[in-house]
Protein backbone atom coordinates (compact mmCIF):
# COMPACT_ATOMS: atom_id res chain seq x y z
CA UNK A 1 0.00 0.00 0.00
CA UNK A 2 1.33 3.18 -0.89
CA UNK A 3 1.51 6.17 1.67
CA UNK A 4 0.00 9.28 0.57
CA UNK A 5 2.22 12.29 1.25
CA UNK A 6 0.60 14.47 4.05
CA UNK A 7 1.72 17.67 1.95
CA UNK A 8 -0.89 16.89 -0.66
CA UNK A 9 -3.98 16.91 1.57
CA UNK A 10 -6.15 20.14 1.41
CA UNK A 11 -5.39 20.95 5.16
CA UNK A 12 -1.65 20.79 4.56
CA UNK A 13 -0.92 24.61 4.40
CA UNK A 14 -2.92 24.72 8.14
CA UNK A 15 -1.85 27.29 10.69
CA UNK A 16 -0.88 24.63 13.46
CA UNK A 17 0.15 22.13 11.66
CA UNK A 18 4.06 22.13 11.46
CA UNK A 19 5.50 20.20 8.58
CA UNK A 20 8.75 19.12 10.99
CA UNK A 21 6.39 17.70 13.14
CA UNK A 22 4.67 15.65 10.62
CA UNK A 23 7.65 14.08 9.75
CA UNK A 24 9.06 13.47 13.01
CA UNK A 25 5.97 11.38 13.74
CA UNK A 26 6.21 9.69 10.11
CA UNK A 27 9.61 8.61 10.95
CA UNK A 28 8.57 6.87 14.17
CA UNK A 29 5.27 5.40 13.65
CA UNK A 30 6.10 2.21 12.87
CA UNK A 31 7.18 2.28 16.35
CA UNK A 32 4.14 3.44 18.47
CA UNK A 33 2.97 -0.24 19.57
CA UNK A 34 6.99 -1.13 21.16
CA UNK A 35 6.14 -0.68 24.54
CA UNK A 36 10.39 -0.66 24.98
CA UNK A 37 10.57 1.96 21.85
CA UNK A 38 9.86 5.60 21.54
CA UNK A 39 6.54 5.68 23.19
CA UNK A 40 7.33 3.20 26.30
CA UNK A 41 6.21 6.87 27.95
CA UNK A 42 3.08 7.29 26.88
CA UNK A 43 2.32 3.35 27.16
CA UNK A 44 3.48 4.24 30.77
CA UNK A 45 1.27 7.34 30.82
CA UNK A 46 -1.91 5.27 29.83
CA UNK A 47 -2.16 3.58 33.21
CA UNK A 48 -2.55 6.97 34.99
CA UNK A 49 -4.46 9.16 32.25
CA UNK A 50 -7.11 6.68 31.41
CA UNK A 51 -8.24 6.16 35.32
CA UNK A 52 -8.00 9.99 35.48
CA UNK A 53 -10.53 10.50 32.22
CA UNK A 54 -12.87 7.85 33.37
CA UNK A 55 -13.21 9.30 36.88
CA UNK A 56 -13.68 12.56 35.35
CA UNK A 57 -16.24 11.69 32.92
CA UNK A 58 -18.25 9.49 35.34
CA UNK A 59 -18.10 12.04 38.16
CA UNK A 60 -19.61 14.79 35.03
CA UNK A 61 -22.10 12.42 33.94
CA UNK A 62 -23.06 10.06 37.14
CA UNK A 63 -21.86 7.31 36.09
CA UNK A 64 -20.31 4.34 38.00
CA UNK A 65 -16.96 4.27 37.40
CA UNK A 66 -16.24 0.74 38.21
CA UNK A 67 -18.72 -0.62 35.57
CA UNK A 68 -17.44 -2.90 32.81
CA UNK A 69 -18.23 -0.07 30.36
CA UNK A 70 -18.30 3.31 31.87
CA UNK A 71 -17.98 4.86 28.89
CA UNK A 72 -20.95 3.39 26.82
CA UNK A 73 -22.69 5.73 24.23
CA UNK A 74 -20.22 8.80 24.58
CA UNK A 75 -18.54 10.06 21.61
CA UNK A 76 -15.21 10.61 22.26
CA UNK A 77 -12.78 12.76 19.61
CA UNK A 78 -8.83 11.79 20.09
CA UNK A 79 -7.01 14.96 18.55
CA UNK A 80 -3.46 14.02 17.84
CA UNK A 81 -4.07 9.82 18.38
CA UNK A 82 -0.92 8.84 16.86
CA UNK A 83 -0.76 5.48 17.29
CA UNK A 84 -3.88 5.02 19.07
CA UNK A 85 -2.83 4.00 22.16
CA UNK A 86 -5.27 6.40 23.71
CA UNK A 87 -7.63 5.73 21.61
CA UNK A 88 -8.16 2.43 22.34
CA UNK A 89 -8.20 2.29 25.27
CA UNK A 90 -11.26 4.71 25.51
CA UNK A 91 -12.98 2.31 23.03
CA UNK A 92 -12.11 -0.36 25.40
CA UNK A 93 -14.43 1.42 28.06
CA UNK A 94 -17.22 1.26 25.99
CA UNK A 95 -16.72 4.62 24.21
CA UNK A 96 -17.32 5.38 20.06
CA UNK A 97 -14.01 7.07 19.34
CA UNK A 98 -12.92 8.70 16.51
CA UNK A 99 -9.27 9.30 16.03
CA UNK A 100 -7.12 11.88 13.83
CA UNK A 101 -3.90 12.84 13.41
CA UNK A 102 -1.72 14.48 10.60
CA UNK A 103 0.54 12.27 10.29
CA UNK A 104 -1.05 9.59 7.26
CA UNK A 105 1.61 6.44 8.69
CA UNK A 106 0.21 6.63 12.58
CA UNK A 107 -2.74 6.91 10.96
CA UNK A 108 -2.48 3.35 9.00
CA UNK A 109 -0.24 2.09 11.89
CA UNK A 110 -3.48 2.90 14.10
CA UNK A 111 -6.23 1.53 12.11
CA UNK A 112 -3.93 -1.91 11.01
CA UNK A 113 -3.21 -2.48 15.48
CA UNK A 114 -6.86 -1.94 15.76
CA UNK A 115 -7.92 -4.31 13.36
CA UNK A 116 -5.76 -6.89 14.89
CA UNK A 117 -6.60 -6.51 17.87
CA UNK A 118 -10.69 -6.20 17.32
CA UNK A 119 -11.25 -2.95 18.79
CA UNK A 120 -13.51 -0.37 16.87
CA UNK A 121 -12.14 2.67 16.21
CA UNK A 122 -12.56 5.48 13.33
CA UNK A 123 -9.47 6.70 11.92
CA UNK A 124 -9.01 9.85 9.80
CA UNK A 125 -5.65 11.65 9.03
CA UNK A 126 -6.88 15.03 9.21
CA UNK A 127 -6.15 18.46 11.01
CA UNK A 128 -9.08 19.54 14.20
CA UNK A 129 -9.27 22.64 11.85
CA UNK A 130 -10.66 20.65 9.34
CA UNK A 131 -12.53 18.70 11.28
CA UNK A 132 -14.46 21.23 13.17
CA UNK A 133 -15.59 22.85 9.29
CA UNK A 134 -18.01 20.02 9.35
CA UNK A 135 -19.41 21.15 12.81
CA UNK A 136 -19.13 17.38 14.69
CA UNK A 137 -19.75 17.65 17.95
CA UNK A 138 -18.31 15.11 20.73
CA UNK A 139 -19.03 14.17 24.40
CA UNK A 140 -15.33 14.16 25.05
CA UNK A 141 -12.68 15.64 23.37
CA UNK A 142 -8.91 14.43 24.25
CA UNK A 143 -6.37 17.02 23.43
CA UNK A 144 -3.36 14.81 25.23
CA UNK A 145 -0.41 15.80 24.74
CA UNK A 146 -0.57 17.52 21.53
CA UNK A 147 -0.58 21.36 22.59
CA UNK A 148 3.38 21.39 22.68
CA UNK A 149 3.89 20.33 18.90
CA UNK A 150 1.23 22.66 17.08
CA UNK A 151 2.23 25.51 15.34
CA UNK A 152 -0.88 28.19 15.58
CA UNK A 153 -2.00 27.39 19.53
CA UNK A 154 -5.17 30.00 19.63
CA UNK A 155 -6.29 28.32 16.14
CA UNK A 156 -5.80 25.27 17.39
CA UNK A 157 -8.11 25.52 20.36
CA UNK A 158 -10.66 27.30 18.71
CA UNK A 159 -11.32 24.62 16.32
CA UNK A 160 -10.69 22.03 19.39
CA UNK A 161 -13.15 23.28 21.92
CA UNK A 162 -15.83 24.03 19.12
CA UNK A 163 -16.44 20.33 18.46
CA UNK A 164 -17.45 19.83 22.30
CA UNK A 165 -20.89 19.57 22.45
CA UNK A 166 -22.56 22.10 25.27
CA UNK A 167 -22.02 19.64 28.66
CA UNK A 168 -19.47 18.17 27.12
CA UNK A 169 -15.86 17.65 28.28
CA UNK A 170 -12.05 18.21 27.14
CA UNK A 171 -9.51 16.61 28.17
CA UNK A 172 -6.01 18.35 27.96
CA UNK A 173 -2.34 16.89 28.99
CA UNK A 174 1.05 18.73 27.95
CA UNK A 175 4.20 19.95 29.85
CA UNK A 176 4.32 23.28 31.89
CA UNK A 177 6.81 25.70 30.73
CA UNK A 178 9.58 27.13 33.54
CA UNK A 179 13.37 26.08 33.79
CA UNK A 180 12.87 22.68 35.82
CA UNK A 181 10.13 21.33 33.33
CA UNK A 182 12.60 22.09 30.59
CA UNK A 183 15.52 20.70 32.50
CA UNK A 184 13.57 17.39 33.47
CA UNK A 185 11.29 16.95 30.50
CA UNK A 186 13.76 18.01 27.76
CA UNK A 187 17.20 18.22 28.44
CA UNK A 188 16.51 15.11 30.94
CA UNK A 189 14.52 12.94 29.12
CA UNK A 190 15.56 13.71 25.25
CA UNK A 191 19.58 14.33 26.18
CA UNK A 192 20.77 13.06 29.03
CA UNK A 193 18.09 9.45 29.27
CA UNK A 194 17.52 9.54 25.84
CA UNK A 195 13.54 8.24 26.80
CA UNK A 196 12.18 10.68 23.80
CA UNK A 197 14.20 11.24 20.86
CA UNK A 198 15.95 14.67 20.93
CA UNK A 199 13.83 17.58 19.44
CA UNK A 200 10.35 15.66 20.31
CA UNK A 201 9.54 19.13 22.47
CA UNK A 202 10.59 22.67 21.85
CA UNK A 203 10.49 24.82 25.06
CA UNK A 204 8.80 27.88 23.26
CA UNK A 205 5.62 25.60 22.22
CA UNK A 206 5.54 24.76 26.08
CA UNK A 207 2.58 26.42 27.79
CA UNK A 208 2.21 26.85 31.47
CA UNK A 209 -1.72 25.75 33.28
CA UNK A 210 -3.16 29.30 33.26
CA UNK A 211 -2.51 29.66 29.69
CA UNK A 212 -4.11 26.80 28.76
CA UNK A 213 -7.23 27.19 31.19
CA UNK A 214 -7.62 30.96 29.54
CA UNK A 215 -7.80 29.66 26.16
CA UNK A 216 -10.35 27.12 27.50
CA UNK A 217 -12.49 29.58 29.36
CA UNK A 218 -12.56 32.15 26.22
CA UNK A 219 -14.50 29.50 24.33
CA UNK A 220 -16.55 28.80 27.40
CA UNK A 221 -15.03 25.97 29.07
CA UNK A 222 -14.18 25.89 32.98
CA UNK A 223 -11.62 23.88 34.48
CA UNK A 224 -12.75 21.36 36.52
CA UNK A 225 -9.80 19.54 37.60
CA UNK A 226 -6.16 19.66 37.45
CA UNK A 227 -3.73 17.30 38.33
CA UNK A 228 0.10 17.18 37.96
CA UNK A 229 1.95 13.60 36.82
CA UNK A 230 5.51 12.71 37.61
CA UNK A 231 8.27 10.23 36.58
CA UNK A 232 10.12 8.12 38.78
CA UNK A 233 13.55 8.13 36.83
CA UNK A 234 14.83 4.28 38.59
CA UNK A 235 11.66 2.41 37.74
CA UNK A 236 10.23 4.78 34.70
CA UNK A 237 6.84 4.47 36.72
CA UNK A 238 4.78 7.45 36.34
CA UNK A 239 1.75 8.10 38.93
CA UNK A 240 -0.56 11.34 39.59
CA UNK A 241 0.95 14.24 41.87
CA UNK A 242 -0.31 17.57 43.36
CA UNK A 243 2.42 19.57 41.33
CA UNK A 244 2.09 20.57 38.28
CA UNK A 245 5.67 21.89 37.84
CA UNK A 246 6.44 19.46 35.10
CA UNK A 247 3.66 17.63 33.26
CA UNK A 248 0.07 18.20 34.04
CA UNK A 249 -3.23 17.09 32.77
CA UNK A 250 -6.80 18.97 33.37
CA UNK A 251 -10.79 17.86 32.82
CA UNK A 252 -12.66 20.96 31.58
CA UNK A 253 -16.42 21.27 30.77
CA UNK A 254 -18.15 23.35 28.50
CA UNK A 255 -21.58 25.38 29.98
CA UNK A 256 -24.58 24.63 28.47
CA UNK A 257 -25.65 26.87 25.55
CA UNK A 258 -27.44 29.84 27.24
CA UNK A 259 -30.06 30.49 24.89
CA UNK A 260 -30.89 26.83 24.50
CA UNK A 261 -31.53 26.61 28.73
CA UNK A 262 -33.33 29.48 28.22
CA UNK A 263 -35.71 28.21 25.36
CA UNK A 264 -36.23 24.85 27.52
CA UNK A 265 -37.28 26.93 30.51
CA UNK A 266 -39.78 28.64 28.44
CA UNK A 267 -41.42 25.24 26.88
CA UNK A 268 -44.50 24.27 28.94
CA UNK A 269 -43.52 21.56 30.74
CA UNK A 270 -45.15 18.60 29.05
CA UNK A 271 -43.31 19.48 25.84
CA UNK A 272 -39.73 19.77 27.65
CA UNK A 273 -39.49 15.77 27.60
C-alpha cells in the first residue's frame, strides 16, 4: 500500500500544523505499539491518564466508574491519536471514538493495530481545523499531549473546543513551561536518558496551566480539575501528583448553551421531555 504524502492533503498549508512535526511522527510510527521503543512513555502514561478521564467523565455524567463499560454511548474525539494508544483504550471502556492525526503512517499504523486486535475505532488523518468545518460535535474531546507540537496554539483551540458539544468535556495533557520542566522533560529525558528522541519538544511551544485554562475559558469551558503527573527516573513508573511543575493534565467542561436553557425553561412543561 502506498503512503499518501501528508503535503498533498487540502489541510496541509494549516496554521498549526508544522510540517517538521509531521515528519518526526512519520519517521517513528512504525514504532508506536513497542512498549520498549519511543513511546514506552506514553504506554506508561496510559495507566494513569485513562483512570484519570474515566473518573472525570463518570463524576460529570453520574456514572459508575467501576462498571465494565463506563464509557458506553459517549462520543469521544482523540485529537493528535498517533498510534492510538489512547484511543483504544477509551474504546475499550465502551466509548465510540474517533481518532485523527496528521501524520497519514500513525494513521495506517493505528487503524492496522486496531484491526488486529478487534477494537472499533474510526481513523481519519486530518487536522481539528478541518474537522471542526463540518461542525461534529463530541461528548469528550482528548487534546493529550498535543498542545506542545502545534504551530498556531489560539487556532488550534478554537477549532478544538468548538467540536465539544454544550455539557461536554475536554480533556487536555502537555508539559508546563519554567526552567525545571525544561531541564527534566527536555534536556533530561531527550539528552541526558535519551527516553524521547531529541527535538520531540521545543520549550517555546511549552505552555504553562493558566494559559491553557484561559484559552479554555474564552470558548466557554471551565476547568474542573487539574492534576500534575511525575516520573520516577529508577523504575520509569509514572503516577498522579499535586504539582504541576512538570507535566500536568486537566478535565474541563463546557456550559450549556445559554439560549438553549433558556428556550427549555420557556417550553411548557409537558413538551420539555
Amino acid at each position: 500500500m502506498s503512503t499518501p504524502d501528508p503535503a498533498s492533503r487540502d489541510w496541509a498549508d494549516t496554521a498549526s500544523v508544522d510540517p517538521r512535526e509531521v515528519a518526526h511522527y512519520d519517521r517513528l510510527a512504525d514504532t508506536w505499539w513497542d512498549q520498549d521503543g519511543p513511546f514506552w512513555p506514553l504506554h506508561t502514561l496510559n495507566a494513569s491518564r485513562v483512570p484519570f478521564i474515566a473518573e472525570q467523565v463518570c463524576l460529570h455524567h453520574g456514572r459508575d466508574s467501576g462498571a465494565q463499560l463506563p464509557l458506553q454511548g459517549l462520543k469521544v474525539l482523540d485529537i493528535g491519536c498517533g498510534g492510538g494508544i489512547l484511543a483504544e483504550s477509551m474504546a475499550q471502556l465502551g466509548a465510540s471514538v474517533h481518532g485523527i492525526d496528521v501524520a497519514e503512517r500513525n494513521i495506517l499504523v493505528a487503524t492496522s493495530h486496531a484491526q488486529k486486535s478487534g477494537i472499533s475505532v474510526k481513523y481519519e488523518c486530518t487536522t481539528a481545523e478541518a474537522l471542526a468545518q463540518h461542525s461534529p460535535l463530541y461528548d469528550i474531546v482528548l487534546n493529550m499531549e498535543v498542545v506542545e507540537h502545534v504551530a498556531d496554539l489560539e487556532g488550534f483551540m478554537v477549532a478544538a473546543t468548538n467540536m465539544v458539544r454544550p455539557g461536554g468535556q475536554m480533556f487536555v495533557a502537555t508539559i508546563n513551561r519554567n526552567w525545571i520542566a525544561w531541564l527534566v522533560a527536555i534536556f533530561g529525558a531527550e539528552y541526558v536518558l535519551g527516553w524521547l528522541p531529541r527535538g520531540t519538544h521545543r520549550y517555546d511551544r511549552l505552555r504553562k496551566p493558566r494559559e491553557i485554562m484561559r484559552l479554555l475559558e474564552i470558548q466557554g469551558l471551565s476547568v474542573s480539575r487539574m492534576t500534575g503527573v511525575q516520573v520516577n527516573p529508577v523504575s520509569r513508573s509514572m503516577s498522579l501528583t499535586g504539582s504541576t511543575l512538570i507535566n500536568y493534565m486537566m478535565s474541563a467542561h463546557k456550559r450549556p448553551d445559554p439560549r438553549l436553557s433558556s428556550a427549555l425553561r420557556a417550553l411548557p412543561w409537558e413538551d420539555r421531555a
